[in-house]
Protein backbone atom coordinates (compact mmCIF):
# COMPACT_ATOMS: atom_id res chain seq x y z
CA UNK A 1 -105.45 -36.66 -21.58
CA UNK A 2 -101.82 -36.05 -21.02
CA UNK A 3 -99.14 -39.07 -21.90
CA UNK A 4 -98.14 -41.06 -19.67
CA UNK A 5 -94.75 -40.13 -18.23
CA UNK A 6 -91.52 -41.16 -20.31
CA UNK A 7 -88.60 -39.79 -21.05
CA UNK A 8 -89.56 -37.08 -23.86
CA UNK A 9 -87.49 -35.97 -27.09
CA UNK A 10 -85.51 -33.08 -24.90
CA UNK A 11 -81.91 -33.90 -23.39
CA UNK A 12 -83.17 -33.79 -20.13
CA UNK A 13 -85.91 -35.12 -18.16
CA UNK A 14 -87.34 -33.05 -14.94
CA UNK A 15 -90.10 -33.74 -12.26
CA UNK A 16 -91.75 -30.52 -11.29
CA UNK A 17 -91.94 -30.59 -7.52
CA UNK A 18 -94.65 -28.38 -6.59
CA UNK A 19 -97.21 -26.61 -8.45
CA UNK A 20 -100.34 -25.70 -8.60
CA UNK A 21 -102.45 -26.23 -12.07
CA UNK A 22 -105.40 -26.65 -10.18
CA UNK A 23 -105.53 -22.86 -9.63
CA UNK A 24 -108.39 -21.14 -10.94
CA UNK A 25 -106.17 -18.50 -13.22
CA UNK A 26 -104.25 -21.62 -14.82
CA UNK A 27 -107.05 -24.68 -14.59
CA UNK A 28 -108.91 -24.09 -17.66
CA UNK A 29 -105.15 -24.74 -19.81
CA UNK A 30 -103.80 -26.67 -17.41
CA UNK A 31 -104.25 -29.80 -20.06
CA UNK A 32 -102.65 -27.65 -22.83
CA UNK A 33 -99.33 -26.29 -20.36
CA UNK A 34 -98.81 -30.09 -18.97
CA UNK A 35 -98.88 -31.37 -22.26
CA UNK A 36 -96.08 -28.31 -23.64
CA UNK A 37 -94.13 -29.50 -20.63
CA UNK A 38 -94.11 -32.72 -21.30
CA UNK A 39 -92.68 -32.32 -24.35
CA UNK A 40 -89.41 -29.72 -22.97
CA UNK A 41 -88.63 -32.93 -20.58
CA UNK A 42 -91.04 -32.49 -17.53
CA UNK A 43 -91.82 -36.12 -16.62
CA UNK A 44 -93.90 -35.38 -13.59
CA UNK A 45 -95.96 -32.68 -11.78
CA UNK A 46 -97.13 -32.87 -8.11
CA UNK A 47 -99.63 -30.54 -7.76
CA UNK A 48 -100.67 -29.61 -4.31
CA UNK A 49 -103.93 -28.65 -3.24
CA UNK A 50 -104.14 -25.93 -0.57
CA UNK A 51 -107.68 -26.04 1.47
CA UNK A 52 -110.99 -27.86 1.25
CA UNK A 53 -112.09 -25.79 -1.79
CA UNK A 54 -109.69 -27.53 -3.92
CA UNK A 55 -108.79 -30.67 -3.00
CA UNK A 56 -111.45 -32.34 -5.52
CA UNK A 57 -109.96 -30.76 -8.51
CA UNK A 58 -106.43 -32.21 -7.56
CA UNK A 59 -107.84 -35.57 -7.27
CA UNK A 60 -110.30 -35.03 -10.54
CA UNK A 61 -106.47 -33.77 -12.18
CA UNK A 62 -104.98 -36.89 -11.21
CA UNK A 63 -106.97 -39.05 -12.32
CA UNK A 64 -106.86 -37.51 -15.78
CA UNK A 65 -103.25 -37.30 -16.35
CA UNK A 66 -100.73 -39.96 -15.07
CA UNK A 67 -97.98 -37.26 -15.01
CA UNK A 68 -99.85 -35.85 -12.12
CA UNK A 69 -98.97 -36.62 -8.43
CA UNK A 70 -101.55 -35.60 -6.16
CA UNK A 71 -101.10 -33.16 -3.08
CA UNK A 72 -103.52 -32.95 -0.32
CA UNK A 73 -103.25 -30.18 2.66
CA UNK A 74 -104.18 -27.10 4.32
CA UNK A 75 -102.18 -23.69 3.29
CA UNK A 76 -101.50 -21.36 6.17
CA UNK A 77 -103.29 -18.66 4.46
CA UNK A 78 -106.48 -20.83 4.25
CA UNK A 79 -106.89 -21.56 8.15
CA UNK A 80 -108.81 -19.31 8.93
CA UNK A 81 -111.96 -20.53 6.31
CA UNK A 82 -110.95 -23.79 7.63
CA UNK A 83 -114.32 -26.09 8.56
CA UNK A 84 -114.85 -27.90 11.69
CA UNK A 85 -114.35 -31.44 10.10
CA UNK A 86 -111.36 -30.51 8.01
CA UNK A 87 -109.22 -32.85 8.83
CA UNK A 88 -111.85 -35.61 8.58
CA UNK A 89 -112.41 -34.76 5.67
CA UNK A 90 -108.86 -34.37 4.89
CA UNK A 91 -108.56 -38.44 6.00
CA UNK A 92 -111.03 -39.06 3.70
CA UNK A 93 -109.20 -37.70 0.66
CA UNK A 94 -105.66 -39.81 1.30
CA UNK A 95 -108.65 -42.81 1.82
CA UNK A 96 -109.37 -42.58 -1.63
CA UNK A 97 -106.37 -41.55 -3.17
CA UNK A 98 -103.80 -43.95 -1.50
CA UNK A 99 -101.33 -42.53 -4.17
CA UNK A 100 -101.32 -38.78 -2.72
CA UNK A 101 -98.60 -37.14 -0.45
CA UNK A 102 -99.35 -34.24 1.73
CA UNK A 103 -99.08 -30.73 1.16
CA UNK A 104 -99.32 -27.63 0.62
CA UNK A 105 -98.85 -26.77 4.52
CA UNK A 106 -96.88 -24.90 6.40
CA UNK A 107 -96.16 -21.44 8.13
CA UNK A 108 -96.26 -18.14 7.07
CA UNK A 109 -94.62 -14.40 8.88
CA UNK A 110 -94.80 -12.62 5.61
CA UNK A 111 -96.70 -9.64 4.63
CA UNK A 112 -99.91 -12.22 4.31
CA UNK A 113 -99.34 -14.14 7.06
CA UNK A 114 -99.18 -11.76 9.42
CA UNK A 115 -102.83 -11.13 9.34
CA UNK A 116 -103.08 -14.94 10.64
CA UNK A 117 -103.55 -15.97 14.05
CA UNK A 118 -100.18 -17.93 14.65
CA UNK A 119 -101.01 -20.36 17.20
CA UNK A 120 -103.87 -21.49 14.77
CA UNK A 121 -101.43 -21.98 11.92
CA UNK A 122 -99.19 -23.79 14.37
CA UNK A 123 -101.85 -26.18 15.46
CA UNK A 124 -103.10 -27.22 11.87
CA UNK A 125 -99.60 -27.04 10.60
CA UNK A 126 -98.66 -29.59 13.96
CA UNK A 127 -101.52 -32.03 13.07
CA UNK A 128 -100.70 -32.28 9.16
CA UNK A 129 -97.25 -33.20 10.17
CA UNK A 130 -98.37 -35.97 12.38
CA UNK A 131 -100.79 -37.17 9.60
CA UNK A 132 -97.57 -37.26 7.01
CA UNK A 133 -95.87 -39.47 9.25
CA UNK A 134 -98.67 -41.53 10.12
CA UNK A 135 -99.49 -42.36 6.34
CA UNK A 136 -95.56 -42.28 6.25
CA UNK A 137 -95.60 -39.86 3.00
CA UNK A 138 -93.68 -37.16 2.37
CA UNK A 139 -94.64 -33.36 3.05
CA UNK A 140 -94.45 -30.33 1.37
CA UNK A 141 -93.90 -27.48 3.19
CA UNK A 142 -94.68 -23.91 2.65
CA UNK A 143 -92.42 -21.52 5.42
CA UNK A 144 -92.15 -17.66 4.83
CA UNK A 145 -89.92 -16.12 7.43
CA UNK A 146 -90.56 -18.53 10.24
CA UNK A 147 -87.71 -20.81 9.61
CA UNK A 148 -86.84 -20.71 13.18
CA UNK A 149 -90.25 -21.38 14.40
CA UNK A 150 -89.97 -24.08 11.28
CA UNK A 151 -86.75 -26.41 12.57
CA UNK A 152 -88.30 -26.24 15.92
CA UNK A 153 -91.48 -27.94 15.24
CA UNK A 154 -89.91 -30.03 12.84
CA UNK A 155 -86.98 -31.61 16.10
CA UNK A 156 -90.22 -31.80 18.03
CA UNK A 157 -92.12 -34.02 15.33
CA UNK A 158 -89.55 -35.22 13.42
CA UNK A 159 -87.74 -37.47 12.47
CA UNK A 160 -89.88 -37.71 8.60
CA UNK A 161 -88.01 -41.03 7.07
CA UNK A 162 -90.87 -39.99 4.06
CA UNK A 163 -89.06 -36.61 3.40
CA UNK A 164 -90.07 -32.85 4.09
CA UNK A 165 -89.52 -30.90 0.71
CA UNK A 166 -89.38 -27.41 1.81
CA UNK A 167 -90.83 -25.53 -1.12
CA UNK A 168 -89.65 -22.48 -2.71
CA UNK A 169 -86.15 -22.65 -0.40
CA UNK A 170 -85.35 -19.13 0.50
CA UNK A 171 -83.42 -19.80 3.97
CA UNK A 172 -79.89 -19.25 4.85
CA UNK A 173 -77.37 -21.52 4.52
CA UNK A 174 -76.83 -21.80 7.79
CA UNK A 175 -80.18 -23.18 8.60
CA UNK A 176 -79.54 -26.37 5.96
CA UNK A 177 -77.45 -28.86 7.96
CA UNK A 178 -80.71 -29.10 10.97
CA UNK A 179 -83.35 -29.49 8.51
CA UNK A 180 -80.92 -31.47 6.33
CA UNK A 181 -80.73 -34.27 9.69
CA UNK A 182 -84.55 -34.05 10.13
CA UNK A 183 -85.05 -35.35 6.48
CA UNK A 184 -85.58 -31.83 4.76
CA UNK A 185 -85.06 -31.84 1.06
CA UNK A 186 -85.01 -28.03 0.00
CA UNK A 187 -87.25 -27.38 -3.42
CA UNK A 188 -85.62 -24.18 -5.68
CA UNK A 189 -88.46 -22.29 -7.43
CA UNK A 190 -88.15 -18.48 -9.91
CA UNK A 191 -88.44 -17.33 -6.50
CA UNK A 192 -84.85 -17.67 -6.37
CA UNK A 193 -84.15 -15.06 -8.88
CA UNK A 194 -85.17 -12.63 -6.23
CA UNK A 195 -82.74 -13.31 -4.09
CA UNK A 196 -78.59 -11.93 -4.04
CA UNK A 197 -76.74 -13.69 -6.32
CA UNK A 198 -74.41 -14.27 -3.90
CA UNK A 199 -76.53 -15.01 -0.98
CA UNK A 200 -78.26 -17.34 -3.07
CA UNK A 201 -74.88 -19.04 -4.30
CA UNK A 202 -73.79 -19.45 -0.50
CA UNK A 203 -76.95 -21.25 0.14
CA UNK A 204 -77.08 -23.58 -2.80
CA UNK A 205 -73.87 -24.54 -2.22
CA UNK A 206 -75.03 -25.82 1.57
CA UNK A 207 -77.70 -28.24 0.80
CA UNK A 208 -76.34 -31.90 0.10
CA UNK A 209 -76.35 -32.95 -3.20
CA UNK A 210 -78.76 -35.85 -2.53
CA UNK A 211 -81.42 -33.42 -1.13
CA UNK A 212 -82.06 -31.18 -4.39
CA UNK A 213 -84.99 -30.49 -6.28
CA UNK A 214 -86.74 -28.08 -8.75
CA UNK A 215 -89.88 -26.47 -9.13
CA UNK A 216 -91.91 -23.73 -10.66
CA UNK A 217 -94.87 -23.27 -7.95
CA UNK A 218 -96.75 -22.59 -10.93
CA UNK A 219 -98.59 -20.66 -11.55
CA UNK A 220 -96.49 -18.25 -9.21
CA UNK A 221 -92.70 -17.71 -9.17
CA UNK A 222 -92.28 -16.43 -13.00
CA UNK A 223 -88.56 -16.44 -13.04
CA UNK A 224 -87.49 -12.63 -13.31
CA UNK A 225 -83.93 -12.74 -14.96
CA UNK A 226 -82.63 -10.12 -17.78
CA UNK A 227 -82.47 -11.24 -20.97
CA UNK A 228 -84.59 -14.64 -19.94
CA UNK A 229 -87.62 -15.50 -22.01
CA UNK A 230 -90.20 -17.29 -20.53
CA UNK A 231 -93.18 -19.51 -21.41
CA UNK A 232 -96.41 -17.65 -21.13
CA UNK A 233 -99.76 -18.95 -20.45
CA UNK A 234 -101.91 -18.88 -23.26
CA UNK A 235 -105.30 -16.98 -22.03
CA UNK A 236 -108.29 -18.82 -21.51
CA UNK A 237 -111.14 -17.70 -24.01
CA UNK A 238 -114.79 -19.44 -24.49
CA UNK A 239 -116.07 -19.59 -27.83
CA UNK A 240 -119.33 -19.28 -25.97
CA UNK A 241 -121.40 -17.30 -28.36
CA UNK A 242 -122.33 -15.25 -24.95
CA UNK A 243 -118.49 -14.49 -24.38
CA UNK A 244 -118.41 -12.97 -27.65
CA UNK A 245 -119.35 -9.48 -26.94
CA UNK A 246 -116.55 -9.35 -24.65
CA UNK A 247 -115.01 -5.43 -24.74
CA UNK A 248 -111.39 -5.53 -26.48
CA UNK A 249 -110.21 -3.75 -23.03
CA UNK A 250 -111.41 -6.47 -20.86
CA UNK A 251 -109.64 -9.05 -23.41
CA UNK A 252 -106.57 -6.75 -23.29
CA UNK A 253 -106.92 -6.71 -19.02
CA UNK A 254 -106.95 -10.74 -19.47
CA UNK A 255 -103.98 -10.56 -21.69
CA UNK A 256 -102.21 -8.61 -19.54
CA UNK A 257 -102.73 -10.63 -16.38
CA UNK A 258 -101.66 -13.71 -17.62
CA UNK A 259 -98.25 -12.21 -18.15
CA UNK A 260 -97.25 -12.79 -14.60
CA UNK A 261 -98.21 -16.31 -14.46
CA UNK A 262 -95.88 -19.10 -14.69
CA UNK A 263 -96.01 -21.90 -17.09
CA UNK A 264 -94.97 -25.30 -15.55
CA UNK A 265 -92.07 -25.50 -18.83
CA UNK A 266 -90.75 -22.94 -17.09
CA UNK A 267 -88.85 -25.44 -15.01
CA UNK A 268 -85.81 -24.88 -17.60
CA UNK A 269 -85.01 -21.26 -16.55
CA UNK A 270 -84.93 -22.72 -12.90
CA UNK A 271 -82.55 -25.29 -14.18
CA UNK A 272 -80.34 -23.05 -15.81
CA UNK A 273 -80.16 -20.64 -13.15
CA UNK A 274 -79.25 -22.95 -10.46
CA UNK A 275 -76.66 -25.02 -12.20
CA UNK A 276 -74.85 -21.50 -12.84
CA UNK A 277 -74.92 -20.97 -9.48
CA UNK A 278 -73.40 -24.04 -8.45
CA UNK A 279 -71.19 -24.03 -11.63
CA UNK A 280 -72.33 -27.54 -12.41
CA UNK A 281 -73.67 -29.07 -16.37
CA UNK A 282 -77.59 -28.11 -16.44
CA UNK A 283 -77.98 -32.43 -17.63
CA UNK A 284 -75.90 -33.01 -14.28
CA UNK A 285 -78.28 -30.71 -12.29
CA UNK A 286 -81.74 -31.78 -14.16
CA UNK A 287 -80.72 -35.70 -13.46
CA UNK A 288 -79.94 -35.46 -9.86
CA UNK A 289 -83.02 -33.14 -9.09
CA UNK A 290 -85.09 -35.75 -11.11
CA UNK A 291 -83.57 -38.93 -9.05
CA UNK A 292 -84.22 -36.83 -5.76
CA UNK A 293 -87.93 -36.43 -6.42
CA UNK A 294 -88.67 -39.51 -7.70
CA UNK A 295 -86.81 -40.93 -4.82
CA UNK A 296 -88.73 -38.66 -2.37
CA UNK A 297 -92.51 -39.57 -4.01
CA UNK A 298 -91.62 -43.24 -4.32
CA UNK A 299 -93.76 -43.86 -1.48
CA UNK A 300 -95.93 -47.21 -1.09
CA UNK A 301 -99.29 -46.88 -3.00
CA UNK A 302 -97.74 -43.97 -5.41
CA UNK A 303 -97.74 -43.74 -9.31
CA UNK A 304 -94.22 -42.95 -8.83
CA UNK A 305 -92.03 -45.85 -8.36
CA UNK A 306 -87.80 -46.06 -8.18
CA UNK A 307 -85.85 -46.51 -11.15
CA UNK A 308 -82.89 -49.07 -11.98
CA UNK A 309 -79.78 -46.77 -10.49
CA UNK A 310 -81.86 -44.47 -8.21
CA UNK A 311 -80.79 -44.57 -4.48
C-alpha cells in the first residue's frame, strides 16, 4: 500500500492532476510507479476513470492508496458502448464514494472523435456537467478541438463554484479569460511539448496565476523534449511458471511498447518545462500548481482537505 501523502524528501511537492493508473497497460505497476512518485515529491494522484468498464478499479485504487483521489465519468470516446442505465449507475458510484470528483468527460473533434456521433457526446457530456454541479464537485474535462463548442456549453451550464480543470490545456490564449470567468482551471500535461514554443509561451502566460495546475495524463503524454530523460515504466512480467515459455521477441515487443508510456514521476519534466516558459523558479511553479489542486479537490467529503496558507 502506498504512504499516506506527506511532504516527501524532494524540494518540491506536486499533486498530479489527472491520470490514469487504472489503465490496463500501466495497472499491474501502478503500486510500484505511485510509490517512485511519491518519493520525487508527488503528494497526490487523481485518477479518473473513463466509462463503466473501469470505474470499479478506480474505486478498488482508492481505497488502497490514500494518495489516490478518485475520478468517476464517461470519456467521449466511450459513448458509444455506453449502457442504458449509465448514469444510474454512475449515481451509484459518487453514492459510495462520497470522496470522488467527476471526470474524465468531455468533447472530442480530433482524428478519434470524429468517428463519434456529436450530439450524443453533447448530451452525455451536458448531463455529467449538471451532475458535477449538483454534487457541487469539481470536473475534469477532456476537449480536443471543440473549444468553441466547449465555452458555449460551459455559459449555458455554468457557473461551476467546484472548478472545471480542463485537462491537457492545448487552447489559445485567447480563449482563457471566458473559461477563466466560468471557473476553468487549465491542467498542463507532456502534451505541451508538442506544441510551438512560442504559441505555447503566449498561452501560458494568459491563464491567471491562481488557476494553474500540472499533470502527466499518465500513462499518455510522455513528454517529448531533446535531451530530456524520462521515467520509464518498468514492464509487467508474471513469474507464472506458464508465462515462462514466453518467445524473447514477444518480451522484446513488450519492452518496446512500454517505451511510450508515461510514468506518473514524470510530472518533473512538466514542471520544468513550464516554469521555462513562464521564466518563473520550478519551487515557485511546483508550489502554486500544488495549492491550486488541492484548493480545487478540497471539496466536502474529500481525502483532500486545505492547508494552513492555501486560499
Amino acid at each position: 500500500m502506498a504512504q499516506a501523502p506527506a511532504r516527501a524528501a524532494s524540494a518540491v511537492r506536486l499533486f498530479d492532476a489527472h491520470c490514469h493508473l487504472q489503465d490496463p497497460r500501466v495497472a499491474p505497476v501502478a503500486p510500484a510507479l505511485i510509490r517512485a512518485a511519491a518519493a520525487s515529491g508527488v503528494a497526490r494522484f487523481a485518477v479518473n476513470g473513463t466509462s463503466e468498464k473501469d470505474w470499479h478499479l478506480v474505486k478498488r485504487m482508492a481505497e488502497d492508496h490514500p494518495a489516490v483521489v478518485p475520478c468517476f465519468g464517461l470519456h467521449p470516446w466511450w459513448v458509444p458502448e455506453r449502457s442504458p442505465d449509465w448514469m444510474d449507475s454512475l449515481r451509484r458510484f459518487f453514492a459510495e464514494t462520497p470522496e470522488a470528483a467527476v471526470g474524465e468527460i468531455g468533447l472530442d473533434k480530433g482524428s478519434r472523435g470524429r468517428t463519434i456521433d456529436f450530439r450524443e457526446q453533447v448530451e452525455v457530456f451536458w448531463r455529467q456537467l449538471e451532475l458535477a454541479k449538483e454534487l457541487e464537485r469539481p470536473v475534469s474535462v477532456h476537449c480536443v478541438r471543440a473549444f468553441g463548442d466547449l465555452l458555449e456549453i460551459l455559459k449555458q451550464t455554468g457557473p461551476f463554484p467546484a472548478g472545471v480543470l480542463l485537462h491537457s490545456y492545448l487552447g489559445s490564449a485567447d480563449m482563457v479569460s471566458g473559461l477563466a470567468n466560468l471557473g476553468c482551471y487549465f491542467s498542463l500535461s507532456g502534451f505541451l511539448t508538442g506544441m510551438k514554443s512560442t504559441k505555447a509561451k503566449q498561452m501560458l502566460k494568459s491563464i491567471p496565476l491562481d488557476r494553474i495546475l500540472l499533470e502527466t495524463d499518465a500513462p499518455d503524454a510522455l513528454p517529448k523534449l531533446d535531451n530530456v530523460s524520462v521515467s520509464p515504466v518498468p514492464v509487467h512480467s508474471s513469474d507464472a511458471d506458464t508465462e515462462k515459455h514466453h518467445k524473447d521477441s514477444e518480451s522484446q515487443a513488450a519492452t518496446a511498447s512500454n517505451e511510450s508510456l508515461n510514468h506518473p514521476e514524470n510530472i518533473h519534466i512538466v514542471l520544468k518545462y513550464v516554469a521555462s516558459l513562464l521564466e518563473m523558479p520550478e519551487t515557485e511553479l511546483a508550489e502554486l500548481s500544488y495549492k491550486n489542486a488541492n484548493k480545487l479537490f478540497s471539496y466536502p467529503g474529500s481525502k483532500v482537505h486545505p492547508e494552513a496558507g492555501d486560499i
